[in-house]
N, C-alpha and C. Protein backbone atom coordinates (compact mmCIF):
# COMPACT_ATOMS: atom_id res chain seq x y z
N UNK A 1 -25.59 -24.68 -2.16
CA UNK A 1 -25.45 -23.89 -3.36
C UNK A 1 -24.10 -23.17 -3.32
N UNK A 2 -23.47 -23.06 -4.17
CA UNK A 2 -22.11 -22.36 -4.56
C UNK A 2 -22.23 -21.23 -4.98
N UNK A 3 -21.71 -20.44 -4.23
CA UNK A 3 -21.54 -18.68 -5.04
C UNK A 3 -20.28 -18.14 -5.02
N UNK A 4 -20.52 -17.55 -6.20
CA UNK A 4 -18.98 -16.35 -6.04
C UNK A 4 -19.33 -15.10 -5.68
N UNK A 5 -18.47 -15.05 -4.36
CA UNK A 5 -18.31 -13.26 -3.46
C UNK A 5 -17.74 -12.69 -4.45
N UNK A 6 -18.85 -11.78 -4.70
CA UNK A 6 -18.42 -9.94 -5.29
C UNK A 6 -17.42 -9.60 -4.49
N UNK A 7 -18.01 -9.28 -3.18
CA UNK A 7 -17.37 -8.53 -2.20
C UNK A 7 -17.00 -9.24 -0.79
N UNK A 8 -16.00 -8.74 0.03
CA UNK A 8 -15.90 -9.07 1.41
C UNK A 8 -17.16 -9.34 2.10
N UNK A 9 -17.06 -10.53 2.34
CA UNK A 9 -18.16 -11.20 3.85
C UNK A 9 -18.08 -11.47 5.13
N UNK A 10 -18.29 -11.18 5.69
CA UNK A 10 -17.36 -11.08 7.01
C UNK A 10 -17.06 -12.62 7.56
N UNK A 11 -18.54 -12.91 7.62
CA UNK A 11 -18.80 -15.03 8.17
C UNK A 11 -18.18 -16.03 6.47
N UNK A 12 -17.86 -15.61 5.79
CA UNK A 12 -17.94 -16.43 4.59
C UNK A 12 -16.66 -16.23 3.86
N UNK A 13 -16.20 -15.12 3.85
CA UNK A 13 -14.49 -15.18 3.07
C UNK A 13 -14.79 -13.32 1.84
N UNK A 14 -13.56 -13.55 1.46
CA UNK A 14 -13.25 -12.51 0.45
C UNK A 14 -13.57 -12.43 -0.82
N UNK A 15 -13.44 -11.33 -1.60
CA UNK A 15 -14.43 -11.41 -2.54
C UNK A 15 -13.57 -11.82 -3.39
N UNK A 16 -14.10 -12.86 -4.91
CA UNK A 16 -13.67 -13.91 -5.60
C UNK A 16 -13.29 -15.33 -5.47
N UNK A 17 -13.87 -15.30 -3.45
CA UNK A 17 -13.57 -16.62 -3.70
C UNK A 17 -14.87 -17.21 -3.64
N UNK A 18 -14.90 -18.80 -4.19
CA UNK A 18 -16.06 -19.52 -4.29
C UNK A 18 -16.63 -20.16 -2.79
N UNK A 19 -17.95 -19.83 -2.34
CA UNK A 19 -18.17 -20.27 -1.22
C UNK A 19 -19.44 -21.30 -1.35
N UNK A 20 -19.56 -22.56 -0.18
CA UNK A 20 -20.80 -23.16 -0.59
C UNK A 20 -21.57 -22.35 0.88
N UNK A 21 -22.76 -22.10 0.51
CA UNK A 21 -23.99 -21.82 1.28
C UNK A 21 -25.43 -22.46 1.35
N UNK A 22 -26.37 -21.99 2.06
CA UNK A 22 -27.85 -22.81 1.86
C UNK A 22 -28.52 -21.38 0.81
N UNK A 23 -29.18 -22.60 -0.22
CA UNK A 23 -29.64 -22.10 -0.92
C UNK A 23 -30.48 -20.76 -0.43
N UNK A 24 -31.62 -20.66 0.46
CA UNK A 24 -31.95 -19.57 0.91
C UNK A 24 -31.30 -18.27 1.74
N UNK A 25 -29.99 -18.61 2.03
CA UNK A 25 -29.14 -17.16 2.39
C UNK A 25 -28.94 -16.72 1.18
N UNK A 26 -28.36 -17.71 -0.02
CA UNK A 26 -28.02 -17.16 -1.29
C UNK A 26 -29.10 -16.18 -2.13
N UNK A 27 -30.13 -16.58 -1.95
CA UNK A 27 -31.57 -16.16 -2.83
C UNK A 27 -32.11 -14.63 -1.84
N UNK A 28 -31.97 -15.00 -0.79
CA UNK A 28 -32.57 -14.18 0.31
C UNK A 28 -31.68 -12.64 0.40
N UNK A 29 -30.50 -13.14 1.08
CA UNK A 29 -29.55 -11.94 1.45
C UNK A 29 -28.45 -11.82 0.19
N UNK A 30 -27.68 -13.16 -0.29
CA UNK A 30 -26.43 -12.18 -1.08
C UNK A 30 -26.89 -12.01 -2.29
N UNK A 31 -27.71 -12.77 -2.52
CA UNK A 31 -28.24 -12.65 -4.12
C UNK A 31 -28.75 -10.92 -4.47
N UNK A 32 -29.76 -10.99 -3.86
CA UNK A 32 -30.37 -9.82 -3.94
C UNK A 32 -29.51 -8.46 -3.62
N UNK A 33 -28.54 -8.51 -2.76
CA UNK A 33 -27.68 -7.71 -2.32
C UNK A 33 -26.57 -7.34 -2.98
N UNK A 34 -26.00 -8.19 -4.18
CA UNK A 34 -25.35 -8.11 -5.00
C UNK A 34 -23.61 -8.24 -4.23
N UNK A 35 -23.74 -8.88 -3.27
CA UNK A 35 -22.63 -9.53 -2.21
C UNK A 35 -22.06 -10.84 -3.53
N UNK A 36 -23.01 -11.48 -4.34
CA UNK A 36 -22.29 -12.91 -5.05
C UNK A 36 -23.76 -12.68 -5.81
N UNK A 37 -22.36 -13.85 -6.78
CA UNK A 37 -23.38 -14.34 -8.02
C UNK A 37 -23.20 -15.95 -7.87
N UNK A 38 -24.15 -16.51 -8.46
CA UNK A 38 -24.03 -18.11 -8.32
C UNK A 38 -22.63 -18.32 -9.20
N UNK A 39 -22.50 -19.35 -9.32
CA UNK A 39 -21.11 -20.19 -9.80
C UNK A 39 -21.44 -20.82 -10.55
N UNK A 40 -22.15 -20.62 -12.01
CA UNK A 40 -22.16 -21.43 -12.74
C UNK A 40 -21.41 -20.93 -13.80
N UNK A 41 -21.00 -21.84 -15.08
CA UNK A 41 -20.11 -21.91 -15.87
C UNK A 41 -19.73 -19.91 -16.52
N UNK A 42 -20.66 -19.63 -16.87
CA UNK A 42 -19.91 -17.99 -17.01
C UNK A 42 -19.11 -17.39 -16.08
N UNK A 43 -20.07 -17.04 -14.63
CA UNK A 43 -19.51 -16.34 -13.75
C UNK A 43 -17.87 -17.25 -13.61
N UNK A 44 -18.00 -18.20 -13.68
CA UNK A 44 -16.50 -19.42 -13.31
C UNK A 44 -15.25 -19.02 -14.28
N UNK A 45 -15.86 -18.56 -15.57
CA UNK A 45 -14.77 -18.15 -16.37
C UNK A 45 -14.71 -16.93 -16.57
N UNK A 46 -15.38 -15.85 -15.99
CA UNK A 46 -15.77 -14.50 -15.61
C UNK A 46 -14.35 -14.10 -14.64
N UNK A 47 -14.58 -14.91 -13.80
CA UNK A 47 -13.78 -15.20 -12.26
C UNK A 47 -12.70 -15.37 -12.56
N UNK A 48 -12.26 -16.53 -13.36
CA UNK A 48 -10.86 -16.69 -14.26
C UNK A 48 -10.15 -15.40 -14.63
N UNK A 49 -10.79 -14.93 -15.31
CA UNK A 49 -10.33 -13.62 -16.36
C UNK A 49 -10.36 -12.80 -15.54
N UNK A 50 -10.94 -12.47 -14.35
CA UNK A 50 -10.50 -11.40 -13.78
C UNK A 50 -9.36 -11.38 -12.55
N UNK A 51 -9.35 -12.63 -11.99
CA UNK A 51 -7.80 -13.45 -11.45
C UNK A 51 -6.79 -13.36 -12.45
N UNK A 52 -6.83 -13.72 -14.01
CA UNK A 52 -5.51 -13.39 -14.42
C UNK A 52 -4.99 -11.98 -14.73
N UNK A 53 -6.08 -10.96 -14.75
CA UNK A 53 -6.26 -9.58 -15.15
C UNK A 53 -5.41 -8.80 -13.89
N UNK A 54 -5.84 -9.98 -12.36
CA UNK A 54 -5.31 -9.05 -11.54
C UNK A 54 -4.49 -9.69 -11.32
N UNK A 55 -3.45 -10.46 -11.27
CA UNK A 55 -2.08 -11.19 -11.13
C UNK A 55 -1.41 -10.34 -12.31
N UNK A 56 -1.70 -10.43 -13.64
CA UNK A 56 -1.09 -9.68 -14.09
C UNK A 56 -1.00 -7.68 -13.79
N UNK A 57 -2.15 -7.33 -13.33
CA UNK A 57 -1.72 -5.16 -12.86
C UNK A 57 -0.79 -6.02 -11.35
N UNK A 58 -1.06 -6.96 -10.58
CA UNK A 58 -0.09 -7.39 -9.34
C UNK A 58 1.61 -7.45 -9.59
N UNK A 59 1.70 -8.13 -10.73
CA UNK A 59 3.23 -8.23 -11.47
C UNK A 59 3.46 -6.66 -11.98
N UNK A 60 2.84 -6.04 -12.60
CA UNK A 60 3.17 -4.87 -13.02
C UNK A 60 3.71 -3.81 -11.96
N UNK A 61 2.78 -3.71 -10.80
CA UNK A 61 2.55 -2.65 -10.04
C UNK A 61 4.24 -2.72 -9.10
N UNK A 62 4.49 -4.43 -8.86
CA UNK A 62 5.29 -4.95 -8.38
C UNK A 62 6.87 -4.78 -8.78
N UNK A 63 6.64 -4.50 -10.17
CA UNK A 63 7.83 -4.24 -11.43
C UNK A 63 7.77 -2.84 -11.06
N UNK A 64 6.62 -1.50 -10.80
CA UNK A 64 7.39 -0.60 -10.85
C UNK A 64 7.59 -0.02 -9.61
N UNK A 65 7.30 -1.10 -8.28
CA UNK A 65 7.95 -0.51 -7.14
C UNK A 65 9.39 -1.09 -7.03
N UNK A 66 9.57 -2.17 -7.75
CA UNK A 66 11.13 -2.50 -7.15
C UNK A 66 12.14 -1.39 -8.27
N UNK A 67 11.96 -0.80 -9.38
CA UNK A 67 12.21 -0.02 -9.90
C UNK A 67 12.44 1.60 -9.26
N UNK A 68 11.12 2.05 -8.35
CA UNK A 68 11.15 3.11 -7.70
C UNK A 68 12.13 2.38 -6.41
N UNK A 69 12.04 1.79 -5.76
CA UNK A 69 12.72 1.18 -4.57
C UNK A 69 14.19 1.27 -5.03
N UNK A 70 14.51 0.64 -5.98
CA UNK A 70 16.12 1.16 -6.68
C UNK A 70 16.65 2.64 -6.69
N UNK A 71 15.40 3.56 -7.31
CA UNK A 71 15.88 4.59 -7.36
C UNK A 71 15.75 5.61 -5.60
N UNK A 72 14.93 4.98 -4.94
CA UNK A 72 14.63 5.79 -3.78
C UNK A 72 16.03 5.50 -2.63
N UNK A 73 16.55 4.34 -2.71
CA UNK A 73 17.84 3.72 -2.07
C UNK A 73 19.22 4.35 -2.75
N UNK A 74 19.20 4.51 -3.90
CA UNK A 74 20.12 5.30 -4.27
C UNK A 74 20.51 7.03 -3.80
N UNK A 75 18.58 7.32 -3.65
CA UNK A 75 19.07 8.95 -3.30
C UNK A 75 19.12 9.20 -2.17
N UNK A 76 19.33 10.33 -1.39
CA UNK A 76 19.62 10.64 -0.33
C UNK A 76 18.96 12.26 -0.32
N UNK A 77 18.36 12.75 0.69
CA UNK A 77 17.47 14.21 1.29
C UNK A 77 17.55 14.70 2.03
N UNK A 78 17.93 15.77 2.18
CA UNK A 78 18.54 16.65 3.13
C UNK A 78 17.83 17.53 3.07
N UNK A 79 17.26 17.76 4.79
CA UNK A 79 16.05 18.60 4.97
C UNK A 79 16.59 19.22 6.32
N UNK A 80 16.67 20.76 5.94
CA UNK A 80 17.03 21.81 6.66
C UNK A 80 16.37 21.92 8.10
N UNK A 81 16.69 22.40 9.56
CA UNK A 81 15.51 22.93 10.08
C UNK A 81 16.40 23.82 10.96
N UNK A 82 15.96 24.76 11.95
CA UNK A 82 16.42 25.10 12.72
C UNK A 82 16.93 24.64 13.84
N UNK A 83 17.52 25.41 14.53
CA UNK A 83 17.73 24.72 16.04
C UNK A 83 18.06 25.48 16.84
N UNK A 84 18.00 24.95 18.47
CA UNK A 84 17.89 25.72 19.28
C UNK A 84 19.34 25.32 20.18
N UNK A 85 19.39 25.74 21.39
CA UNK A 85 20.27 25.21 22.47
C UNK A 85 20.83 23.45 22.13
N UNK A 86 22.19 23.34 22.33
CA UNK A 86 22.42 21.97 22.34
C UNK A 86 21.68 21.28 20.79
N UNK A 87 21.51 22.02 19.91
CA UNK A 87 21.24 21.39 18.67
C UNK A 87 20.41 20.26 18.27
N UNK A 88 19.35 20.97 19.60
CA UNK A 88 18.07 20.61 19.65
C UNK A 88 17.15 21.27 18.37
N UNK A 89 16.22 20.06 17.89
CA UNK A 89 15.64 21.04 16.62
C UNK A 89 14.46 21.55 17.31
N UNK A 90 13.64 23.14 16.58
CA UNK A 90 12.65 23.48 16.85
C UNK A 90 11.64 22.84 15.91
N UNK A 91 10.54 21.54 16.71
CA UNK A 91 10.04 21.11 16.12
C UNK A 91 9.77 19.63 15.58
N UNK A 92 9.63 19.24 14.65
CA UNK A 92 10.34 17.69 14.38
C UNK A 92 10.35 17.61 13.15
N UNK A 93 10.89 16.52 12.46
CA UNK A 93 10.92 16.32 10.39
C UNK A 93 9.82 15.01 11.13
N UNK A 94 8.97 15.07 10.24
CA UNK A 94 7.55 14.03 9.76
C UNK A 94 7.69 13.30 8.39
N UNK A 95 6.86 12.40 8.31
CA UNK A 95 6.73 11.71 6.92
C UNK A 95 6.11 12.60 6.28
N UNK A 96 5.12 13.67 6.37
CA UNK A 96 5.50 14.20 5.37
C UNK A 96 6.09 15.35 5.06
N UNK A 97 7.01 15.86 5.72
CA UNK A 97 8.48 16.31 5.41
C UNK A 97 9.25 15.72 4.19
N UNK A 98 9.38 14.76 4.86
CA UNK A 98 9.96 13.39 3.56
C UNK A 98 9.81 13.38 2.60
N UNK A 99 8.31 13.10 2.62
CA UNK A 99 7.08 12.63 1.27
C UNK A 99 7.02 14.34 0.24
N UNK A 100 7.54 15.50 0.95
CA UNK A 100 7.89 16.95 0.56
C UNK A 100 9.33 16.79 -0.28
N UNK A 101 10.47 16.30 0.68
CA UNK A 101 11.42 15.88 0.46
C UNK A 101 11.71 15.39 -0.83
N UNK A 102 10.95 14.42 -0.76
CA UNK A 102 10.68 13.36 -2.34
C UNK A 102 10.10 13.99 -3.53
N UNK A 103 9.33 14.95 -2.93
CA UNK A 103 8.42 15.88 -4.50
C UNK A 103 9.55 16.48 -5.07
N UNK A 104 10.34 17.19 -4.12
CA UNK A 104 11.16 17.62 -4.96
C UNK A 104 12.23 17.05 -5.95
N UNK A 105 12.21 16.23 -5.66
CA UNK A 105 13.60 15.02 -6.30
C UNK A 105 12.52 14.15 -7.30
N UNK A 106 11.27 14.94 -7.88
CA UNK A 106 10.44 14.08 -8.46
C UNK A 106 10.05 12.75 -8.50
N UNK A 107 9.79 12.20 -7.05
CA UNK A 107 9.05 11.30 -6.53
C UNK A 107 8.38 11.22 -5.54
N UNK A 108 6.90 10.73 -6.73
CA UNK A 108 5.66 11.39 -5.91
C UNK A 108 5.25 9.79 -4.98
N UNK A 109 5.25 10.18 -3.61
CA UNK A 109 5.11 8.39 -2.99
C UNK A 109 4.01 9.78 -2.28
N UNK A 110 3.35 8.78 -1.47
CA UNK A 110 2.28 9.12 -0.57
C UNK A 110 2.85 8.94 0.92
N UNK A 111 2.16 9.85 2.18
CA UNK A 111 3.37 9.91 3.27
C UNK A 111 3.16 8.99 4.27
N UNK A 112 1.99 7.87 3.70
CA UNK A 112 1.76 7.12 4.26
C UNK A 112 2.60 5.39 3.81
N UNK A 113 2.92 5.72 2.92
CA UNK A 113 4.41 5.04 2.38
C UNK A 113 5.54 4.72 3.58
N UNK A 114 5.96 6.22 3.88
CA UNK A 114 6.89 6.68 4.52
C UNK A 114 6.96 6.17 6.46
N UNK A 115 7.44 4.70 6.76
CA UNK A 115 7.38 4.19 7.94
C UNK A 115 8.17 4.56 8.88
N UNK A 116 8.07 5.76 9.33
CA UNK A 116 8.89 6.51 10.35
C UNK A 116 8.02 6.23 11.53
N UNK A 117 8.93 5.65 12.21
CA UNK A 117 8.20 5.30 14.07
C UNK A 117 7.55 6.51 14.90
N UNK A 118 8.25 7.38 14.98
CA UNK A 118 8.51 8.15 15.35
C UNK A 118 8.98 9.49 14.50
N UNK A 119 8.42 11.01 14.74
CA UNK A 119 8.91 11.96 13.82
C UNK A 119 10.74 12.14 14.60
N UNK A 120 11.27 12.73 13.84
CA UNK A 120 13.05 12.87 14.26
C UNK A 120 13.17 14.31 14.80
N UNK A 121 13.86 14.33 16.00
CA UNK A 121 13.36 15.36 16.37
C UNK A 121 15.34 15.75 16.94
N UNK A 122 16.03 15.09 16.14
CA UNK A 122 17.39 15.69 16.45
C UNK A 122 18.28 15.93 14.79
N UNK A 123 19.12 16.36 14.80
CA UNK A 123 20.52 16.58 13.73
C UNK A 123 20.69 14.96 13.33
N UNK A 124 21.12 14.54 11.74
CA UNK A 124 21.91 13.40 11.88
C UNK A 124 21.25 12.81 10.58
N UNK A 125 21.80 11.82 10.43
CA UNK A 125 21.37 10.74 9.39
C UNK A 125 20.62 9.69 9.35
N UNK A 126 19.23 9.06 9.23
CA UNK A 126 18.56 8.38 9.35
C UNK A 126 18.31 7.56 8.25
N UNK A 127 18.12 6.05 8.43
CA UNK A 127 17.84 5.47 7.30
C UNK A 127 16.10 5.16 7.55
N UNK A 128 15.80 5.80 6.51
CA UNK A 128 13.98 5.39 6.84
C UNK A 128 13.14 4.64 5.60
N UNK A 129 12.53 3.34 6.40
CA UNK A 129 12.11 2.69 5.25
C UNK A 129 10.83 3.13 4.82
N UNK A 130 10.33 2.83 3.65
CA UNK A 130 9.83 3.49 2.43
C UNK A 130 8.97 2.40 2.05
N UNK A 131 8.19 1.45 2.30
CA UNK A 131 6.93 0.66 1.91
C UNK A 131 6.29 0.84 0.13
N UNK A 132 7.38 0.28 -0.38
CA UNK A 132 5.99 0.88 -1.84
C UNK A 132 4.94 -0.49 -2.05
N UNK A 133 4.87 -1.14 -1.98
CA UNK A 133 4.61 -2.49 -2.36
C UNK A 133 4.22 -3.36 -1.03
N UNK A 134 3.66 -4.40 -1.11
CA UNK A 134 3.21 -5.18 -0.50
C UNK A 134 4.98 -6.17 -0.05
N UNK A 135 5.25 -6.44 -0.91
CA UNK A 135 6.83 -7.48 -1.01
C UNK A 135 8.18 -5.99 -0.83
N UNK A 136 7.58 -5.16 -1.42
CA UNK A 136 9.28 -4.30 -1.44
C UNK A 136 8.67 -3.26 -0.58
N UNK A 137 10.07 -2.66 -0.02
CA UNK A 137 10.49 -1.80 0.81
C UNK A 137 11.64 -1.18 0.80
N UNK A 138 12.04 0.16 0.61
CA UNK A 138 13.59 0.96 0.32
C UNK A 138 13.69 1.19 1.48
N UNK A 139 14.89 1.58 1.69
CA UNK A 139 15.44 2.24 2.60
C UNK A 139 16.11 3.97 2.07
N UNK A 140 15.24 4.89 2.21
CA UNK A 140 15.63 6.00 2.37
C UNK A 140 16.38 6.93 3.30
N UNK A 141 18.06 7.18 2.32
CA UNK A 141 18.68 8.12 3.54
C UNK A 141 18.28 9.52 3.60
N UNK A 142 18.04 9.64 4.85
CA UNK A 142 18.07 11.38 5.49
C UNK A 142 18.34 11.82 6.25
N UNK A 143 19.12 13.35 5.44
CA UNK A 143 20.05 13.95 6.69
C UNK A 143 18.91 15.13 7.15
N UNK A 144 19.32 15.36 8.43
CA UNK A 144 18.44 16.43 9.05
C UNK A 144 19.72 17.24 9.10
N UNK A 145 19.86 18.88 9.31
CA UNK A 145 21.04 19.31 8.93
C UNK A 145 20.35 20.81 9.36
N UNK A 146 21.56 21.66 9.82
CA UNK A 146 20.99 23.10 10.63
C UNK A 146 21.23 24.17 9.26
């Protein structure tokens, strides 16, 4: 029997794609569970329409990170801190320092965006990449500065 996954299965695949099974797992566990629906002609063009629904918010979402990615590569953030002996900082700049950084320059990214290895824990200029998207990635400059 053929069903379409609602949802993630762990033994069987991801949700929307079409899987064949024995009729009694289908009836027994996903049916009832609301894991899949059978595969007949609605759900099939159900499935359609919601594959082109999401290729198309995929192109969109995609259009407005390489857009933000333009503008995030262009700017540059300069984030103050103190320091101590030898211009050592007290402390460290974090992603979300950054992701602070960015509110102010009215861009709101999340600081989990923000792929810093490591927090920066000296003076200087860093280029730190910026994840918006699955395909794009900026490179954000920042100065740390006393």
């Amino acid at each position: 029997m053929e069903v379409i996954l609602k949802e993630d299965v762990k033994t069987l695949g991801k949700a929307g794609e079409i899987v064949k099974v024995k009729p009694g797992f289908a009836r027994n566990f996903l049916l009832p569970q609301g894991k899949a629906v059978k595969a007949d002609r609605s759900n099939l063009k159900e499935l359609e329409h919601h594959k082109k629904a999401g290729e198309a918010r995929q192109t969109k979402l995609k259009k407005q990170a390489d857009d933000l990615g333009v503008k995030i590569s262009l700017l540059s953030v300069t984030i103050k801190r103190e320091v101590g002996e030898g211009d050592k900082l007290f402390g460290s700049v974090t992603s979300k320092d950054i992701a602070d950084a960015l509110r102010s320059e009215s861009i709101l990214i999340d600081k989990k965006m923000i792929q810093l290895a490591s927090p920066i824990k000296e003076l200087g200029v860093f280029d730190i990449p910026v994840k918006l998207h699955a395909e794009v990635t900026a490179n954000l400059k920042v100065w740390v500065v006393k």
